[in-house]
PDB file of N, CA and C in Angstrom:
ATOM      1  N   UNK A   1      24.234  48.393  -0.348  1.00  0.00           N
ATOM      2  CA  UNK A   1      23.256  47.548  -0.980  1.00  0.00           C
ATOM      3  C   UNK A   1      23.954  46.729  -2.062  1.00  0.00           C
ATOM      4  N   UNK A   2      23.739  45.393  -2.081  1.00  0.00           N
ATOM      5  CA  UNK A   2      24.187  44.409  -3.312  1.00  0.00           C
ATOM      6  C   UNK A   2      23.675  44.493  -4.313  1.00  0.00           C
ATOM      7  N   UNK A   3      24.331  44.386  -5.422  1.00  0.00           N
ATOM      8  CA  UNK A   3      23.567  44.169  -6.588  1.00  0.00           C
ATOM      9  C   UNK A   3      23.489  42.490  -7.357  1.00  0.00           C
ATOM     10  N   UNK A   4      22.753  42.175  -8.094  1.00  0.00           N
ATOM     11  CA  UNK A   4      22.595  41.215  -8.689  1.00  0.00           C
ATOM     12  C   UNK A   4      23.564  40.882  -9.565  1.00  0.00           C
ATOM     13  N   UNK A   5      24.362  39.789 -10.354  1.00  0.00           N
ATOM     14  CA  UNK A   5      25.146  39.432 -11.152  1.00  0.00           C
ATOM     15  C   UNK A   5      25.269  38.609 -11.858  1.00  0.00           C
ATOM     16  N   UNK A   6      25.621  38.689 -13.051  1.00  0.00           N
ATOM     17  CA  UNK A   6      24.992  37.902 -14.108  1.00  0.00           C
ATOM     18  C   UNK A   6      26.459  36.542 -13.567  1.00  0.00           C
ATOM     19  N   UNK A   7      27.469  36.521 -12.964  1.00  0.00           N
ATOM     20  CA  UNK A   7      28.058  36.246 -12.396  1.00  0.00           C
ATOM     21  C   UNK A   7      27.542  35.100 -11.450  1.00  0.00           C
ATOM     22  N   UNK A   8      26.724  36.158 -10.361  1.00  0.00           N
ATOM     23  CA  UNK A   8      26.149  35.586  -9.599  1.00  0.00           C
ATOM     24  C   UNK A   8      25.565  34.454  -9.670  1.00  0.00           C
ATOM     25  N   UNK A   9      24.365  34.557 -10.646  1.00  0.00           N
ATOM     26  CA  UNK A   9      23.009  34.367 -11.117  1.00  0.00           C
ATOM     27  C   UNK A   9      23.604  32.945 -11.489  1.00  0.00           C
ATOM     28  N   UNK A  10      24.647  32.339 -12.685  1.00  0.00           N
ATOM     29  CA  UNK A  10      25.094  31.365 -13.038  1.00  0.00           C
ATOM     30  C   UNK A  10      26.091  30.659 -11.800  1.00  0.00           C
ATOM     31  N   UNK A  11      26.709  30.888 -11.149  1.00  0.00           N
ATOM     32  CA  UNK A  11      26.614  30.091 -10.011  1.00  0.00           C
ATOM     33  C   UNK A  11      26.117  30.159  -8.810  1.00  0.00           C
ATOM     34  N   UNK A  12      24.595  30.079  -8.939  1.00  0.00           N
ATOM     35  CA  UNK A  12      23.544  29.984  -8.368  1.00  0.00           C
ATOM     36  C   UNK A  12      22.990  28.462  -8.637  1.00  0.00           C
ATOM     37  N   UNK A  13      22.903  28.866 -10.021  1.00  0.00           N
ATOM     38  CA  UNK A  13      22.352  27.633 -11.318  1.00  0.00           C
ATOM     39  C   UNK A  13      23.154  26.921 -11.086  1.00  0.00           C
ATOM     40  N   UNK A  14      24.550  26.907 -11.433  1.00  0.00           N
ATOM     41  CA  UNK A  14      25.775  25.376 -11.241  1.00  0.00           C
ATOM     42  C   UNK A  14      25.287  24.907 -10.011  1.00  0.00           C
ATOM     43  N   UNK A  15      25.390  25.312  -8.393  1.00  0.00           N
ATOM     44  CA  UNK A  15      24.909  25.150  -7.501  1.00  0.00           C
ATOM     45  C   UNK A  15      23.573  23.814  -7.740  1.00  0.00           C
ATOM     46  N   UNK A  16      22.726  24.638  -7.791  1.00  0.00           N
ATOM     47  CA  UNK A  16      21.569  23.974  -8.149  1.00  0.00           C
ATOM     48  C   UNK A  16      21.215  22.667  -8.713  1.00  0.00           C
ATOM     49  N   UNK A  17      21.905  22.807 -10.321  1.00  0.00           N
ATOM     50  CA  UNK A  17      22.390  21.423 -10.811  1.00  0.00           C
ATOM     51  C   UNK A  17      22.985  20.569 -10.338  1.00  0.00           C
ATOM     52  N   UNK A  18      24.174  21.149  -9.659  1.00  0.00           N
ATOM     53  CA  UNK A  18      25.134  20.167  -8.912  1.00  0.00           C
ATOM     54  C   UNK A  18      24.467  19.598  -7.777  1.00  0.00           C
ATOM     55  N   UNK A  19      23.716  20.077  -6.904  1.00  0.00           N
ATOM     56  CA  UNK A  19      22.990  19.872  -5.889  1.00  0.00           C
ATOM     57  C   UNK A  19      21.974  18.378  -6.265  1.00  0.00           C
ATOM     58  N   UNK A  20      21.269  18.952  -7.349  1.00  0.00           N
ATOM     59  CA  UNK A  20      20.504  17.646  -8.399  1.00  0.00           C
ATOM     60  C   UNK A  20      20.940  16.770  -8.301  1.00  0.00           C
ATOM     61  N   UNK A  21      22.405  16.492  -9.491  1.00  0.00           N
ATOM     62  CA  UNK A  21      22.636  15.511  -9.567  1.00  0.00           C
ATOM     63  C   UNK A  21      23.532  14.307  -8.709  1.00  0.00           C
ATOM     64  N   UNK A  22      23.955  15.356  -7.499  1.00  0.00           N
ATOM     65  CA  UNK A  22      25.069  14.438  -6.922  1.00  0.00           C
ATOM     66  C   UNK A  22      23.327  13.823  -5.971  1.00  0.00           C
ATOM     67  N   UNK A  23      22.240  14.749  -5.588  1.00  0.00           N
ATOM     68  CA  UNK A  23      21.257  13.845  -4.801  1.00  0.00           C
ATOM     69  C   UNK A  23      20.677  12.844  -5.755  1.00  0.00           C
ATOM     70  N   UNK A  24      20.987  12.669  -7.010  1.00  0.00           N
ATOM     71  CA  UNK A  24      20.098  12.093  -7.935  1.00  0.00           C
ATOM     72  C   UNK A  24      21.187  10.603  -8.077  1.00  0.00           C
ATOM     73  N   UNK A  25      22.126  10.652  -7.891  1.00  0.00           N
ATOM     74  CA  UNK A  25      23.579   9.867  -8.213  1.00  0.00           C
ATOM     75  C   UNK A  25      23.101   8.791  -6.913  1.00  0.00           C
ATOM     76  N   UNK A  26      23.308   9.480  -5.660  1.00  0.00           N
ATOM     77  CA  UNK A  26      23.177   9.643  -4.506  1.00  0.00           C
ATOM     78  C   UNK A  26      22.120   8.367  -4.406  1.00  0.00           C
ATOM     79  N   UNK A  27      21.221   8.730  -4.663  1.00  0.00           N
ATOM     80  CA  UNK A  27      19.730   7.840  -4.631  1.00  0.00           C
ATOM     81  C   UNK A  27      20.406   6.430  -5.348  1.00  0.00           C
ATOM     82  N   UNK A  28      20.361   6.902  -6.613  1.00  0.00           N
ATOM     83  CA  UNK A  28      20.866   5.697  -7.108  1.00  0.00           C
ATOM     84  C   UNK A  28      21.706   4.148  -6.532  1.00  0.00           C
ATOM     85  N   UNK A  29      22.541   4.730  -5.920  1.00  0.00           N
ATOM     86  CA  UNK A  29      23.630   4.151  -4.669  1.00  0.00           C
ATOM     87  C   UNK A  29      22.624   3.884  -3.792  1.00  0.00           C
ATOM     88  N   UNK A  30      22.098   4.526  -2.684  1.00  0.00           N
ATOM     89  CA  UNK A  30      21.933   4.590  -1.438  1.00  0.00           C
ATOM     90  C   UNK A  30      20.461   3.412  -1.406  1.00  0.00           C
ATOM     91  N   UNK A  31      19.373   4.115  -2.329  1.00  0.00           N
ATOM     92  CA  UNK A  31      17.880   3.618  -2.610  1.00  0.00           C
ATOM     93  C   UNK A  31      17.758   2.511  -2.504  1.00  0.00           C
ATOM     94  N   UNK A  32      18.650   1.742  -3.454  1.00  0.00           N
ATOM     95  CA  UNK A  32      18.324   0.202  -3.191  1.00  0.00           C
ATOM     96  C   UNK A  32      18.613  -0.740  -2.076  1.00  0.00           C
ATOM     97  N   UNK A  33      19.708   0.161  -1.179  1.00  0.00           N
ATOM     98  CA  UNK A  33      20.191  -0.749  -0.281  1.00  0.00           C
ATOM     99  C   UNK A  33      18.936  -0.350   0.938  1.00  0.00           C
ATOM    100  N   UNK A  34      18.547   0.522   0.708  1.00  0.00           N
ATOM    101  CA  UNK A  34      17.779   1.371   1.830  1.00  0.00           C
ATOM    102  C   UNK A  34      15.947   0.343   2.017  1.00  0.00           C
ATOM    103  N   UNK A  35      15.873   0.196   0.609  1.00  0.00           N
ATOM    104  CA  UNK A  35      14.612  -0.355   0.399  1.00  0.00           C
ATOM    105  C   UNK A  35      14.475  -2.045   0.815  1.00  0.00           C
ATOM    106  N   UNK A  36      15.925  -2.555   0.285  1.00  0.00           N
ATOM    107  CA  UNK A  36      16.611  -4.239   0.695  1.00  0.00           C
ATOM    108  C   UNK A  36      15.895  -4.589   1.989  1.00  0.00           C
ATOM    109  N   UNK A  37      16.621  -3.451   3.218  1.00  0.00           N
ATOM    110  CA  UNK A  37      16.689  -3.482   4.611  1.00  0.00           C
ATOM    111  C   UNK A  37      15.490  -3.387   5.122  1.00  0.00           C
ATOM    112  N   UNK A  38      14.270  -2.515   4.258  1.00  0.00           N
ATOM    113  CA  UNK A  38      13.233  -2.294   4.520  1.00  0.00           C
ATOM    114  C   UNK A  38      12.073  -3.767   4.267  1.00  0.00           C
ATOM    115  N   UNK A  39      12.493  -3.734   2.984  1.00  0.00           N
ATOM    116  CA  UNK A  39      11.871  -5.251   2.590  1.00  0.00           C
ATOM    117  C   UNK A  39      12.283  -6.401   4.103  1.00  0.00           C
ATOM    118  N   UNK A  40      13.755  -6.488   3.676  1.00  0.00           N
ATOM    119  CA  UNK A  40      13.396  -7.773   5.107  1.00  0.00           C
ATOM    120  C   UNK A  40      13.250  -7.788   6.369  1.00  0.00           C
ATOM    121  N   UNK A  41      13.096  -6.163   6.368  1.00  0.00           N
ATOM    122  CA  UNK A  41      12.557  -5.794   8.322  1.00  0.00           C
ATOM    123  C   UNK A  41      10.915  -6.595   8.008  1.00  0.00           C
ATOM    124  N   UNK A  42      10.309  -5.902   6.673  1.00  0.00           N
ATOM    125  CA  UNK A  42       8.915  -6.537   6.686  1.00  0.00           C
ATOM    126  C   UNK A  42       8.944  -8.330   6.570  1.00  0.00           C
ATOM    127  N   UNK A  43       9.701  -8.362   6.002  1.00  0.00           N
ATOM    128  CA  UNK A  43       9.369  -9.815   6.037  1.00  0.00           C
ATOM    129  C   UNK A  43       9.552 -10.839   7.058  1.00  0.00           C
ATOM    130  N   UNK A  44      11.010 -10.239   7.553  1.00  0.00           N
ATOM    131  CA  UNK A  44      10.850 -10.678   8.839  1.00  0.00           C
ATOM    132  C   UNK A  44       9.803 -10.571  10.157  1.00  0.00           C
ATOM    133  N   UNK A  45       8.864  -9.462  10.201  1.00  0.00           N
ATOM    134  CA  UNK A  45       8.023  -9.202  11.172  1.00  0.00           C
ATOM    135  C   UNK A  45       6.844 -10.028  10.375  1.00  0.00           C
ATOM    136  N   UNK A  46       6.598 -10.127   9.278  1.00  0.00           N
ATOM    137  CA  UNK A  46       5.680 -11.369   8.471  1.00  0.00           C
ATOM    138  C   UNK A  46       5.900 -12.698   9.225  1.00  0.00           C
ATOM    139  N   UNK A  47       7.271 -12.874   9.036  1.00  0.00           N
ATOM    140  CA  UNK A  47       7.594 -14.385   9.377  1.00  0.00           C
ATOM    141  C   UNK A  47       6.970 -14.319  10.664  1.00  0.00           C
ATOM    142  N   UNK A  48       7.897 -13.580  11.533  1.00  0.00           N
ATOM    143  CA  UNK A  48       7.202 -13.652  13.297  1.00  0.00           C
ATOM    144  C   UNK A  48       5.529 -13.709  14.024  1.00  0.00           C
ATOM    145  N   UNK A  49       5.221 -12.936  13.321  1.00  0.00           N
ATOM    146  CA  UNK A  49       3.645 -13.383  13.039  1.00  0.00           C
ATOM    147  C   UNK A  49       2.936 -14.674  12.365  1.00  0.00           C
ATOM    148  N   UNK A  50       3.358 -14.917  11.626  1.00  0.00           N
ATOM    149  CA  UNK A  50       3.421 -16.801  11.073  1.00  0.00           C
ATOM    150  C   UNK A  50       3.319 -17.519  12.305  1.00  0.00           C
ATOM    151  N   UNK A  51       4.719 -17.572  12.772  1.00  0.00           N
ATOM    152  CA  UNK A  51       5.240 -18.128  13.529  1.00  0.00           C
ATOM    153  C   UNK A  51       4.234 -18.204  15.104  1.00  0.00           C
ATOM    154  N   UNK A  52       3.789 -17.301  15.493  1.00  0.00           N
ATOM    155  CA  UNK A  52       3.051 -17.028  16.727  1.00  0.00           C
ATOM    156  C   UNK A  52       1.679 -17.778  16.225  1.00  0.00           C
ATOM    157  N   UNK A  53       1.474 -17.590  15.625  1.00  0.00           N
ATOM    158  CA  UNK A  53       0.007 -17.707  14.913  1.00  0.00           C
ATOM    159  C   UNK A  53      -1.023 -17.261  14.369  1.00  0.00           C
ATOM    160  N   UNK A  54      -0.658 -15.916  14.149  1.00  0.00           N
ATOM    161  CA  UNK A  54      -1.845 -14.916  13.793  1.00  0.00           C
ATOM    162  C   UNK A  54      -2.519 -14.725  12.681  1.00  0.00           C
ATOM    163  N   UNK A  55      -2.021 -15.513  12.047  1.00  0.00           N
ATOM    164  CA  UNK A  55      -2.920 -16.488  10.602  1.00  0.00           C
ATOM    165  C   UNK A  55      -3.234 -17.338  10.371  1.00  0.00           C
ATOM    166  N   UNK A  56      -3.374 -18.015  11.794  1.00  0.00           N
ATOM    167  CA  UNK A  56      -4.610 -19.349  11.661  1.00  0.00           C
ATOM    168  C   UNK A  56      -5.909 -18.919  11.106  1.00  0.00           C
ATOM    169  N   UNK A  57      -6.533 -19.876  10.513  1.00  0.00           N
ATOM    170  CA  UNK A  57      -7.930 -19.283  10.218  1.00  0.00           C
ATOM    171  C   UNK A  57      -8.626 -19.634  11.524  1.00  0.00           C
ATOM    172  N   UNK A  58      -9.590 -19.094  11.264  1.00  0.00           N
ATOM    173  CA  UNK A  58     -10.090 -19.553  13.090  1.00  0.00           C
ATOM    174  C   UNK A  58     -11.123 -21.020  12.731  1.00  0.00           C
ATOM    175  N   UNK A  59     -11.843 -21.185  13.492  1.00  0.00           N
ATOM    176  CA  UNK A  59     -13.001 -22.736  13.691  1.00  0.00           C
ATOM    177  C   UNK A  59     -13.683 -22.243  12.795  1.00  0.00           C
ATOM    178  N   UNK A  60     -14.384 -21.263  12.792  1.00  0.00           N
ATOM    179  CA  UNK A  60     -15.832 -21.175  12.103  1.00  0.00           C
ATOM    180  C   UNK A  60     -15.692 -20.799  11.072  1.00  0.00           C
ATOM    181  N   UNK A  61     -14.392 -20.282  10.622  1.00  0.00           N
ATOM    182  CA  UNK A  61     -14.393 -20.272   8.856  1.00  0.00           C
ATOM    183  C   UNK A  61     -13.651 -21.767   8.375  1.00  0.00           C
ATOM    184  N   UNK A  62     -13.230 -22.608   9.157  1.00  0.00           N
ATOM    185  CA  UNK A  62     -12.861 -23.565   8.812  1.00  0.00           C
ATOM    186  C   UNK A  62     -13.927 -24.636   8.442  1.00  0.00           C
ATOM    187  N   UNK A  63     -14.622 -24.569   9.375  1.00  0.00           N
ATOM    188  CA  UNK A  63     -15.970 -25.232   9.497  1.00  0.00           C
ATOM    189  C   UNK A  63     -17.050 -24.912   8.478  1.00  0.00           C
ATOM    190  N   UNK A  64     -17.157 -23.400   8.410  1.00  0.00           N
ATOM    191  CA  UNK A  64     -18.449 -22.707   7.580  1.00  0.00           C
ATOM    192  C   UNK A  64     -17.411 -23.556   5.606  1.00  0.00           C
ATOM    193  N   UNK A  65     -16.372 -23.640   5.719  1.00  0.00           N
ATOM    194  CA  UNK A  65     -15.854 -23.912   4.437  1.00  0.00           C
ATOM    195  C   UNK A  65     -15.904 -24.922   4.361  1.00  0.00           C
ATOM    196  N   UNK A  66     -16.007 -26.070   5.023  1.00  0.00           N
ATOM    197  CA  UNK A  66     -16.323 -27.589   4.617  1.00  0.00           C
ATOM    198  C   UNK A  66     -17.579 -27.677   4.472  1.00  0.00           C
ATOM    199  N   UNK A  67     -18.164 -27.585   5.468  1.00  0.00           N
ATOM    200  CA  UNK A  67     -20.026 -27.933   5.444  1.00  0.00           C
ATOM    201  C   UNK A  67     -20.440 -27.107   4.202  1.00  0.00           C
ATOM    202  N   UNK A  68     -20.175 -25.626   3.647  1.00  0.00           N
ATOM    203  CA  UNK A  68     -20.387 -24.488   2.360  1.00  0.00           C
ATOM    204  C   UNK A  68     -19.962 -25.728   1.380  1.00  0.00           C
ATOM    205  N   UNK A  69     -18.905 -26.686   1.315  1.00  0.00           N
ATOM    206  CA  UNK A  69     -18.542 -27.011  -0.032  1.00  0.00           C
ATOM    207  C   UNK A  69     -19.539 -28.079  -0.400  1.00  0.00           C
ATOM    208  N   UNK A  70     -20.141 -28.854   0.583  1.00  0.00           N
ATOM    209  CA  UNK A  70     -21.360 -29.623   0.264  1.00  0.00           C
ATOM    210  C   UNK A  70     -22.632 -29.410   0.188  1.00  0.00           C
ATOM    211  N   UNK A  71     -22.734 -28.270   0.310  1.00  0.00           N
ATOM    212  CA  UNK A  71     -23.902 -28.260   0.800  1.00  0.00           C
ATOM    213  C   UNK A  71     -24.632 -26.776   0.016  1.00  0.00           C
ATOM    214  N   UNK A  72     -25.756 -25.952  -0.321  1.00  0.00           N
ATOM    215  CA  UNK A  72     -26.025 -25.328  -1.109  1.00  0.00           C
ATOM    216  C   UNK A  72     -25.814 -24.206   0.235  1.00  0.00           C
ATOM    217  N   UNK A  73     -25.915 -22.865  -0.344  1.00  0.00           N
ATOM    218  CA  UNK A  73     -25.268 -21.553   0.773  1.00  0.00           C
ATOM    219  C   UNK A  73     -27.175 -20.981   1.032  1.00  0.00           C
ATOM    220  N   UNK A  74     -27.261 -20.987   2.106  1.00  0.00           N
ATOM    221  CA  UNK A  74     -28.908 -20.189   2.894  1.00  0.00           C
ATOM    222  C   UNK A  74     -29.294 -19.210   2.569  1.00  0.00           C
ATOM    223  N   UNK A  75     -30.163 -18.535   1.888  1.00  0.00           N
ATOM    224  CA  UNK A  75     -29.878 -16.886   1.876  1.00  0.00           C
ATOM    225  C   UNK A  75     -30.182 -16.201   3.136  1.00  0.00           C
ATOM    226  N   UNK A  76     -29.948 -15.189   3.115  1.00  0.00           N
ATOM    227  CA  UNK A  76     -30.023 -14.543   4.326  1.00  0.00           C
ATOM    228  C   UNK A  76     -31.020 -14.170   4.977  1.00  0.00           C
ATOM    229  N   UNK A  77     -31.696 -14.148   6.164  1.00  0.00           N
ATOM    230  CA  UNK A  77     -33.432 -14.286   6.557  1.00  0.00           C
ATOM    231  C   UNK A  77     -32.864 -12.612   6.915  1.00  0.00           C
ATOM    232  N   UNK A  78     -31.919 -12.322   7.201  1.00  0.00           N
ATOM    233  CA  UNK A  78     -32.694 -11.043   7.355  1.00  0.00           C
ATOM    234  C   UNK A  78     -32.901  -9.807   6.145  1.00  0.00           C
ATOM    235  N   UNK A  79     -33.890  -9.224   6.264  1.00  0.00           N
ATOM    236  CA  UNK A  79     -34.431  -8.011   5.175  1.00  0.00           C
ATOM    237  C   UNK A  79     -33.747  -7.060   5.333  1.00  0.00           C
ATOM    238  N   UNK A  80     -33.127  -6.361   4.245  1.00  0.00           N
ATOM    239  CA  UNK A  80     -32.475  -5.921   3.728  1.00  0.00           C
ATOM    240  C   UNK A  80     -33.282  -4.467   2.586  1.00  0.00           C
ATOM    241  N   UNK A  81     -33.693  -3.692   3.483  1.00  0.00           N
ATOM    242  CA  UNK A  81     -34.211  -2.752   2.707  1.00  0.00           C
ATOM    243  C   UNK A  81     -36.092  -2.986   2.366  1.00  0.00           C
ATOM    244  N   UNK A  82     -36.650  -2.332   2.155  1.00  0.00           N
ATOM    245  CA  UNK A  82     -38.431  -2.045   1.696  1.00  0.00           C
ATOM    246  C   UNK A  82     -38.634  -2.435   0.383  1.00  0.00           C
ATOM    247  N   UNK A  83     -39.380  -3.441  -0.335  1.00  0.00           N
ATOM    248  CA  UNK A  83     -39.476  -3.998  -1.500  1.00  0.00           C
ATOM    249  C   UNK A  83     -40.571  -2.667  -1.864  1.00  0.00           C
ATOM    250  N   UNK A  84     -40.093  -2.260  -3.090  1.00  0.00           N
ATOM    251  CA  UNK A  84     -40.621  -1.140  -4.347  1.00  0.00           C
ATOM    252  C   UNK A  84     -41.598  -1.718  -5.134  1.00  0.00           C
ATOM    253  N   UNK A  85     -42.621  -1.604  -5.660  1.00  0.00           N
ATOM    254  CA  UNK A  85     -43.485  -2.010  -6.808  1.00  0.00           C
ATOM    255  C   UNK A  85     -43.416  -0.629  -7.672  1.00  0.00           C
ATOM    256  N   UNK A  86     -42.584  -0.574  -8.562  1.00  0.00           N
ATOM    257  CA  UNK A  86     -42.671   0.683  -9.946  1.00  0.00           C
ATOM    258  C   UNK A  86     -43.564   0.298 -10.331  1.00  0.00           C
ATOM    259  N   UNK A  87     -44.379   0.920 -11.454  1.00  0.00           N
ATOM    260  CA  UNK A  87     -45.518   1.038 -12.431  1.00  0.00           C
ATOM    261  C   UNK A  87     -44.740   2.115 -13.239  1.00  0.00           C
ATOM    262  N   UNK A  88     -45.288   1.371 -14.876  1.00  0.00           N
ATOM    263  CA  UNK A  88     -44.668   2.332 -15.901  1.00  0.00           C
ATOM    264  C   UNK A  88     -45.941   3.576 -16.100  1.00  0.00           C
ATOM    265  N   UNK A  89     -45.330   4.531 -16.556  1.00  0.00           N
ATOM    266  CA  UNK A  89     -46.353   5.809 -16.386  1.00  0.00           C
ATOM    267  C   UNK A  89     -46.405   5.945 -18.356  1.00  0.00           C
ATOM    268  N   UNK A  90     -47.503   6.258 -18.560  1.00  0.00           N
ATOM    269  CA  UNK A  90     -47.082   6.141 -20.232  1.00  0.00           C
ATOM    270  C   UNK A  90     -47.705   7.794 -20.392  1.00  0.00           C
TER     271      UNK A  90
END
């Protein structure tokens, strides 16, 4: 059977720390280049979508936004819930 060591116990801990900081170093280096590549995978799949068209606005918001800028906005005919009459109770 093993016993425990105060030996032990402290390079356990160095371990540990060391483990920390070389992943903490590590990041430092690695993170930004990692995130770069990530950014312009997105932007590039942004662009490609541009490009195809998938952010045209379509007709009817093009349309509903010219005729809306002259013109006063309809309210809506349809009902929307049961109109309440409260009365105060004294």
């Amino acid at each position: 059977m093993q016993e425990a060591s105060i030996s032990g116990l402290f390079k356990t801990i160095i371990y540990i720390l060391g483990f920390y900081y070389l992943i903490k170093i590590l990041s430092r280096i690695f993170l930004p280049i990692i995130m770069r590549k990530v950014m312009d995978k997105a932007q590039e799949n942004l662009n490609r979508q541009y490009q195809k068209g998938n952010f045209e606005q379509s007709e009817q918001e093009t349309t509903y936004r010219q005729e809306g800028s002259n013109r006063d906005f309809k309210k809506p005919t349809k009902q929307v819930g049961e109109y309440v009459d409260y009365e105060e109770v004294e």
